[in-house]
Protein backbone atom coordinates (compact mmCIF):
# COMPACT_ATOMS: atom_id res chain seq x y z
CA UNK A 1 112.39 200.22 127.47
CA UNK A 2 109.81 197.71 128.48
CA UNK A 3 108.93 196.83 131.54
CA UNK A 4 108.85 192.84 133.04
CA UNK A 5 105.46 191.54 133.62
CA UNK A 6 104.15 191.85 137.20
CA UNK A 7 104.05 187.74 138.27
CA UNK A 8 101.82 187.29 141.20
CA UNK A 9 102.52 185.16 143.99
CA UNK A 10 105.38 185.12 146.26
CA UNK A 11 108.80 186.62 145.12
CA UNK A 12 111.47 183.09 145.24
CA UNK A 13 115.33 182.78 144.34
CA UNK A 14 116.59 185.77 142.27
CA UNK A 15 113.53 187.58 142.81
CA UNK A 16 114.19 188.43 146.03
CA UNK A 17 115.35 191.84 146.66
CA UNK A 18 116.49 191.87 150.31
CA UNK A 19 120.33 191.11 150.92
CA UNK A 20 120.08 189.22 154.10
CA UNK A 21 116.82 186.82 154.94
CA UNK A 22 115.40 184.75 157.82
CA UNK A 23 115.48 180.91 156.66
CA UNK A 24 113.94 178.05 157.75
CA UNK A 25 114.80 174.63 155.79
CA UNK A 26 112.65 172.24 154.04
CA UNK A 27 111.67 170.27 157.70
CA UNK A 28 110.45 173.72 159.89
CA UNK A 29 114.12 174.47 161.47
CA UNK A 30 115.46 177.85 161.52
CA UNK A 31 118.77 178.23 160.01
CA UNK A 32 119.18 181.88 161.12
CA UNK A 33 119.91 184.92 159.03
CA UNK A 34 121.83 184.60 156.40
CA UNK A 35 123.28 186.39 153.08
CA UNK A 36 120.06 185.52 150.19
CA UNK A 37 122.75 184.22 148.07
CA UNK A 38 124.19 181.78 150.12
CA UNK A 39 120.26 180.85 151.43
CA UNK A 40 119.49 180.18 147.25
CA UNK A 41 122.59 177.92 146.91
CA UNK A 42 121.75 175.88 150.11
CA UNK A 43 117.63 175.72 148.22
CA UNK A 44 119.10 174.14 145.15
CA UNK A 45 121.89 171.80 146.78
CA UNK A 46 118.29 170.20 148.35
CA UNK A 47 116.69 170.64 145.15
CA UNK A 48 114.13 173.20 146.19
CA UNK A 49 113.80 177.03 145.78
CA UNK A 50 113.85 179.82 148.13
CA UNK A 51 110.84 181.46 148.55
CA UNK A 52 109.72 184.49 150.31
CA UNK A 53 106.90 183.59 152.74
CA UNK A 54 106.73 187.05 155.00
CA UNK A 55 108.24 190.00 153.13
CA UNK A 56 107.27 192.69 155.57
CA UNK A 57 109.39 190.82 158.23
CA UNK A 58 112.58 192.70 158.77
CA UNK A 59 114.85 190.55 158.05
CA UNK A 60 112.17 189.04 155.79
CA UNK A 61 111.46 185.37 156.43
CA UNK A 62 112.32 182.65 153.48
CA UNK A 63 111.61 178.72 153.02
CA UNK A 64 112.94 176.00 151.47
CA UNK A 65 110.04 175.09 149.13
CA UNK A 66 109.15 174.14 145.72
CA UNK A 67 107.57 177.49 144.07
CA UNK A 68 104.74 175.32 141.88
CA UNK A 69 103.89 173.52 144.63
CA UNK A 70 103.41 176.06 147.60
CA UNK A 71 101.36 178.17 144.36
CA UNK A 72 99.04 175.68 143.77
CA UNK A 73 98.13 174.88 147.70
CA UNK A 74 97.44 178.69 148.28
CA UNK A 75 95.04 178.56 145.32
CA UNK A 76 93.49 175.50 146.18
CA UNK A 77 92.84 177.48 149.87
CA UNK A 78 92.02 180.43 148.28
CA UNK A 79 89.11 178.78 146.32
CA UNK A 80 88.19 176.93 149.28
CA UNK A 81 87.93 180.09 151.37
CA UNK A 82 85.75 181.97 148.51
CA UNK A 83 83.55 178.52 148.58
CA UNK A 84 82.59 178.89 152.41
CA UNK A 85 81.90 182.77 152.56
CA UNK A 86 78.12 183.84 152.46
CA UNK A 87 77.17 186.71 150.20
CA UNK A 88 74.44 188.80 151.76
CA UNK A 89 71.87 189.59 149.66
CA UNK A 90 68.77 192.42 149.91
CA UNK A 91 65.61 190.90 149.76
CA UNK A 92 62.45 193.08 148.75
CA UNK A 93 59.09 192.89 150.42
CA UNK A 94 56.24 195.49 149.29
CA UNK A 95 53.30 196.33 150.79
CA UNK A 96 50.49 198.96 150.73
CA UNK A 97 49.46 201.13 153.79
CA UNK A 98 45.61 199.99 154.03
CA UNK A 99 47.13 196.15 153.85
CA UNK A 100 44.91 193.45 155.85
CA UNK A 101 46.31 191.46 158.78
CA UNK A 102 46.47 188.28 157.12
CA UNK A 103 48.84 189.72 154.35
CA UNK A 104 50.65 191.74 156.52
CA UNK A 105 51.40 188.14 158.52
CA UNK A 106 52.32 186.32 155.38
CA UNK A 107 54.74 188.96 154.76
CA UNK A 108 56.40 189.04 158.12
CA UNK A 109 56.71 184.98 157.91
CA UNK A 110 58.76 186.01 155.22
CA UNK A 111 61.10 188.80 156.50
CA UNK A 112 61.98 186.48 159.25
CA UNK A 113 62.69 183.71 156.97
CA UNK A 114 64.92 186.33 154.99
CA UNK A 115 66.67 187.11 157.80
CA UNK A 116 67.44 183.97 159.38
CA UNK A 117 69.01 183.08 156.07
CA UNK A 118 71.20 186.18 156.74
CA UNK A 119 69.90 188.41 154.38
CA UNK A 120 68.83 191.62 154.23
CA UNK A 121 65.16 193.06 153.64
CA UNK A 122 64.05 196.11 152.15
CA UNK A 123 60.54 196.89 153.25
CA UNK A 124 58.75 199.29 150.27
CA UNK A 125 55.09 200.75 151.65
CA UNK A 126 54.01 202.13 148.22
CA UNK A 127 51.46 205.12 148.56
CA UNK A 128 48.97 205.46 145.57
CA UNK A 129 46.41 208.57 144.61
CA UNK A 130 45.02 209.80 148.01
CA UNK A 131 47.29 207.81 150.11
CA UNK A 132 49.99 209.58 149.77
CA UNK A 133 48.29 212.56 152.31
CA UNK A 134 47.62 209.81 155.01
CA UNK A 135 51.90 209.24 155.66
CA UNK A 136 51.19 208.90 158.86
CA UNK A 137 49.63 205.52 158.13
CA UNK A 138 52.54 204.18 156.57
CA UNK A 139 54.44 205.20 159.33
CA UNK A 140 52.82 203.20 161.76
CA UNK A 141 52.89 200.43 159.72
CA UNK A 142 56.47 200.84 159.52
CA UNK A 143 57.21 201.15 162.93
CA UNK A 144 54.77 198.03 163.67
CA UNK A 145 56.96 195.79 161.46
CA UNK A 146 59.95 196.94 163.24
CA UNK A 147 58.48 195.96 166.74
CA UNK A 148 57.74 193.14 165.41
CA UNK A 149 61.49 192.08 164.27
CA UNK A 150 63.19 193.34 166.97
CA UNK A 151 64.38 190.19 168.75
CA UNK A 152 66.00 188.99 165.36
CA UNK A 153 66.60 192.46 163.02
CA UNK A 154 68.05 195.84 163.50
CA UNK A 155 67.41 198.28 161.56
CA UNK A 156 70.07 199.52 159.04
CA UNK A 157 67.88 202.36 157.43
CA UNK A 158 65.21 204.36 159.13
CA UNK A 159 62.01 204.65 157.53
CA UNK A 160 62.14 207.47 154.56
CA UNK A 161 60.11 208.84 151.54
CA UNK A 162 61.58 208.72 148.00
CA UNK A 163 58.66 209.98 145.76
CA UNK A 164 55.45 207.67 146.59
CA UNK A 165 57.46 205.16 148.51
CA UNK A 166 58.34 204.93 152.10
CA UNK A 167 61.80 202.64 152.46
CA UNK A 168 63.48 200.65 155.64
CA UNK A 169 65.93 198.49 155.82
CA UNK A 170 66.06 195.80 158.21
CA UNK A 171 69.50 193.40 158.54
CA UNK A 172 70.18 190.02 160.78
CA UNK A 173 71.69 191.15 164.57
C-alpha cells in the first residue's frame, strides 16, 4: 500500500481532519463553530476554499480563502523574511607574539570594523620555534586586545592553545 505524498502548506477542504472548526468568512467575521462539512459547503457557495489557518487551536480556526492565493503570499513573505536576516560570519585575524605597535593597530582597526558589521573575529597568535616557551607573551597580547574591545566585543571564547596557536573569540555585544 502506498502512502499519499506529504503536501506542504496548510491543510484546506477535505484535508481537514477535525470534525468541528472555528470560521471566520471571506471579510474577517466570525461565524462561530461549526460542523467542517457544513463550513466547506458555505467556502464553495462563495467560491472559495476552507483553509486551516491555526491547527493547534482547539477548536482549530478556518478561513474562507483561496488555497493558491494565501500559498503564494506566505512564500512571497517567507522569501522576504530570509532577504532581511543577517548571517553572522567569523572573521580571522592572525598575528605573531613579538608583533610591532603599528601592526598590532592596523589589526585592531580591523576587528572593530568586523564587529560593527556584526561579525565575529577569531584572533590566532601563532607561536613559531622558540616562541612557543615565551606563552606568557601571547597571553598578554591576548588579554591587551581584549581591553582594548571591551566597549564594543565580548568575548565568546577565552584565550586557549591548540598546538602552536593560541585562539579567542571575540563577538558584537
Amino acid at each position: 500500500m502506498m502512502t499519499p505524498p506529504v503536501k506542504s502548506g496548510p491543510r484546506f477542504n477535505n484535508m481537514i481532519q477535525s470534525d468541528k472548526v472555528r470560521v471566520i468568512d471571506h471579510e474577517g467575521e466570525n461565524l462561530g463553530v461549526m460542523y467542517t462539512r457544513e463550513a466547506i459547503e458555505q467556502a464553495n457557495g462563495v467560491g472559495l476554499d476552507l483553509v486551516e489557518v491555526s491547527p493547534n487551536a482547539d477548536p482549530p480556526v478556518c478561513k474562507f480563502l483561496d488555497v493558491g492565493k494565501y500559498r503564494y503570499e506566505a512564500q512571497k513573505k517567507a522569501n522576504a523574511a530570509r532577504k532581511t536576516q543577517k548571517t553572522q560570519e567569523i572573521k580571522e585575524i592572525k598575528m605573531r607574539p613579538n608583533i610591532d605597535d603599528h601592526d598590532y593597530d592596523v589589526k585592531m582597526r580591523n576587528i572593530h570594523r568586523f564587529i560593527e558589521d556584526g561579525d565575529k573575529v577569531k584572533v590566532t597568535l601563532r607561536f613559531r620555534g622558540r616562541e612557543l616557551s615565551h606563552q606568557q607573551l601571547g597571553m598578554d597580547l591576548l588579554r591587551r586586545v581584549q581591553t582594548d574591545c571591551e566597549e564594543i566585543a565580548k568575548i565568546e571564547a577565552y584565550p586557549r592553545m591548540e598546538g602552536r596557536q593560541m585562539l579567542m573569540v571575540l563577538s558584537p555585544k
